[in-house]
Protein backbone atom coordinates (compact mmCIF):
# COMPACT_ATOMS: atom_id res chain seq x y z
CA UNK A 1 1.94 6.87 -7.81
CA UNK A 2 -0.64 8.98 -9.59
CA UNK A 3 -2.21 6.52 -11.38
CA UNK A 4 -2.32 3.88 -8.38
CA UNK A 5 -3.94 6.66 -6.00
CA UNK A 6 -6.38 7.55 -8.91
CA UNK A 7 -6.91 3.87 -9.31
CA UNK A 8 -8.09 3.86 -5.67
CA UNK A 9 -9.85 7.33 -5.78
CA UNK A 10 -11.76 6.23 -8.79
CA UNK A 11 -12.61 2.61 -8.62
CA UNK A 12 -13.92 2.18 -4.95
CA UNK A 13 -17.78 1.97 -3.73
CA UNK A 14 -19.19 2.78 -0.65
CA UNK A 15 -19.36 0.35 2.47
CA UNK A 16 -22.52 1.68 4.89
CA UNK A 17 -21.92 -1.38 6.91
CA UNK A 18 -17.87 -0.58 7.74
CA UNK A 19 -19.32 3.48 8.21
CA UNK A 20 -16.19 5.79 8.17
CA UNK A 21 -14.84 4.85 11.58
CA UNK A 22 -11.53 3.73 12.17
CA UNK A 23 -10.18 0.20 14.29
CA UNK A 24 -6.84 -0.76 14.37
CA UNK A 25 -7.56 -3.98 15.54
CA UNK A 26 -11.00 -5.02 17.27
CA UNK A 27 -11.22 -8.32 15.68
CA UNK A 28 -14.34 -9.69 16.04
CA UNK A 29 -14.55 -12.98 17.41
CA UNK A 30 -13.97 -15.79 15.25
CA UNK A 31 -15.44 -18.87 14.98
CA UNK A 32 -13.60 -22.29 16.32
CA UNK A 33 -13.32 -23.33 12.72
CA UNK A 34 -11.87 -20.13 11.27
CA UNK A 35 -10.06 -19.07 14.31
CA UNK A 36 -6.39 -19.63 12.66
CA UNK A 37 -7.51 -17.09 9.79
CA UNK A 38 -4.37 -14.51 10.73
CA UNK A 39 -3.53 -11.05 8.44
CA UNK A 40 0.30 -11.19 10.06
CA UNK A 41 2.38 -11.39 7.23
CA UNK A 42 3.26 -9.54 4.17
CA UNK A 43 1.22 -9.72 0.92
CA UNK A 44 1.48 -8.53 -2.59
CA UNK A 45 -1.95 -6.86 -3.82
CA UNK A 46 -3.54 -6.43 -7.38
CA UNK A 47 -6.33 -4.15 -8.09
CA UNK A 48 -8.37 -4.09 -11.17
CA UNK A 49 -10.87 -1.33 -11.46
CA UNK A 50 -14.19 -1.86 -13.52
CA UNK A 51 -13.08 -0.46 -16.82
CA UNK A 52 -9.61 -2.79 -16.68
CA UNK A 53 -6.65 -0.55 -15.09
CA UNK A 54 -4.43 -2.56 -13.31
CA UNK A 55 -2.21 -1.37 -9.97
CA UNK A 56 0.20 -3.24 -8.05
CA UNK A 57 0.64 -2.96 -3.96
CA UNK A 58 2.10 -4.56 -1.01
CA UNK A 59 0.45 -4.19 2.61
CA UNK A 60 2.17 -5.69 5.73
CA UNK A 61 1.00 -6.28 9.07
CA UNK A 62 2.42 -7.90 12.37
CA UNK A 63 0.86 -7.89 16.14
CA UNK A 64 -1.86 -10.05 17.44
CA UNK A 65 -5.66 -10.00 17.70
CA UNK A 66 -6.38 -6.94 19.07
CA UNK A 67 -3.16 -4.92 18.24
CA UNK A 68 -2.34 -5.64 14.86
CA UNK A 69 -0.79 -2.79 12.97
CA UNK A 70 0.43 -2.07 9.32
CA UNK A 71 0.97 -0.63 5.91
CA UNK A 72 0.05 -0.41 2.94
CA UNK A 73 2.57 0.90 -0.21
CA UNK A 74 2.65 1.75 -3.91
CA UNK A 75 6.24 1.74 -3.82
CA UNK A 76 6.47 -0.32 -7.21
CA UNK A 77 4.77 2.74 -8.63
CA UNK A 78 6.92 5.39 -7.22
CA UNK A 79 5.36 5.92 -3.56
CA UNK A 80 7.80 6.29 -1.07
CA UNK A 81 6.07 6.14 2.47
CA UNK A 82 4.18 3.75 3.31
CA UNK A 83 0.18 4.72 4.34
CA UNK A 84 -0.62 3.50 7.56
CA UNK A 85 -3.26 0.80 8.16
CA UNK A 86 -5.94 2.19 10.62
CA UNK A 87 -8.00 -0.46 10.58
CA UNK A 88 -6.70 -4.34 10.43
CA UNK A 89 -9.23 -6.80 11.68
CA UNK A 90 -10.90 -10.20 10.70
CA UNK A 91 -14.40 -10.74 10.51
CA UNK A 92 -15.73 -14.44 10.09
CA UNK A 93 -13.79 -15.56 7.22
CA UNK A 94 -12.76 -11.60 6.05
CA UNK A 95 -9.72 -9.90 7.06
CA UNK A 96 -10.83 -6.23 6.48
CA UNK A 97 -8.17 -3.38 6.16
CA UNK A 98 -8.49 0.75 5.69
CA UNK A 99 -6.39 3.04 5.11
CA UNK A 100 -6.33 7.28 4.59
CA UNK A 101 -5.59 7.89 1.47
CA UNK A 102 -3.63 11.42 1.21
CA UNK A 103 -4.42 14.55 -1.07
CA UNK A 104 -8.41 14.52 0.55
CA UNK A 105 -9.00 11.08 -1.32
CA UNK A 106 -11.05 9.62 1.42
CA UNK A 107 -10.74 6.64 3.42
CA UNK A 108 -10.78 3.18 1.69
CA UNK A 109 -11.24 -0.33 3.02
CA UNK A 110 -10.43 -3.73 1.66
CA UNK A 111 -12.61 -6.84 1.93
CA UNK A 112 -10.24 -10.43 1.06
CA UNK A 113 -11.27 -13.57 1.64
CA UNK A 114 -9.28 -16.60 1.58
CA UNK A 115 -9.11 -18.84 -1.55
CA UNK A 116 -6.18 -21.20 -0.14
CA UNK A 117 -3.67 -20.68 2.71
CA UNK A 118 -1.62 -17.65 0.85
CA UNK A 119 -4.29 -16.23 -1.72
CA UNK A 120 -7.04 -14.39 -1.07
CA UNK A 121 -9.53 -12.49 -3.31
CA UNK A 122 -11.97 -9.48 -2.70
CA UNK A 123 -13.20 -6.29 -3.32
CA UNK A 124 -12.35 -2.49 -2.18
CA UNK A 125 -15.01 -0.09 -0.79
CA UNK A 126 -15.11 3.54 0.23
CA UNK A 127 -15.23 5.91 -2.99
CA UNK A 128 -17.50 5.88 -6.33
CA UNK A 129 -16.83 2.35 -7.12
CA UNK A 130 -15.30 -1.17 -5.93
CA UNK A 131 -12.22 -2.61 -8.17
CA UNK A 132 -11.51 -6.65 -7.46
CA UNK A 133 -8.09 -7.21 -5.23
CA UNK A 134 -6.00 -10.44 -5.43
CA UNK A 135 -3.54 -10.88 -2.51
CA UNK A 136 -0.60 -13.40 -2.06
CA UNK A 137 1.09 -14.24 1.30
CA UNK A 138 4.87 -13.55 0.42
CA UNK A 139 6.17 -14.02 3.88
């Protein structure tokens, strides 16, 4: 678990556009074309900071527009509990996500856009510096 919540700490940049504000749920509205883009579902999650280290992680999230709510776990690297999603939304063709990450490591959010139905690709934001994130749909 250290070295996935240092991963996070270390690798993640600021987002002045998301601010430090939380909304679980609040999608914005979508666009006719992109309206089927959905988070529902469970996904695993790769991270790879700047310099090359790699974590693993699984978020999952259930509800509808408006009242989705989730988690987000490091359990393949000896985390427990879950962290609770406090923001799940989608955004044009971006489903964004934050979390609080614990110990007084700040709030991070997650930016993944879709590269096929169950794939999506993106970038973190919140700390020092961003690390690319690869999700796949698993259910």
């Amino acid at each position: 678990m250290r070295i996935a919540m240092a991963l996070l700490g270390l690798v993640v940049a600021g987002s002045p556009a998301l601010g430090q504000t939380s909304s679980n749920g609040g999608a914005a509205p979508a666009s006719p074309a992109r309206a089927s883009l959905s988070p529902v579902g469970v996904y695993d999650v790769y991270l790879t900071s700047p310099d090359g280290q790699k974590a693993e992680a699984r978020f999952m999230v259930k509800g509808e527009s408006g009242k989705y709510e989730g988690t987000w776990s490091f359990a393949a690297m000896g985390m427990e509990e879950p962290l609770p999603l406090d923001t799940i939304r989608v955004v044009g063709n971006e489903i964004q996500l934050g979390l609080m990450l614990p110990n007084g490591m700040g709030h991070r959010f997650f930016h993944l856009t879709p590269v096929s139905a169950d794939s999506f690709v993106g970038k973190t934001s919140g700390g020092p510096r961003s690390a690319e994130v690869a999700a796949k749909k698993v259910r």
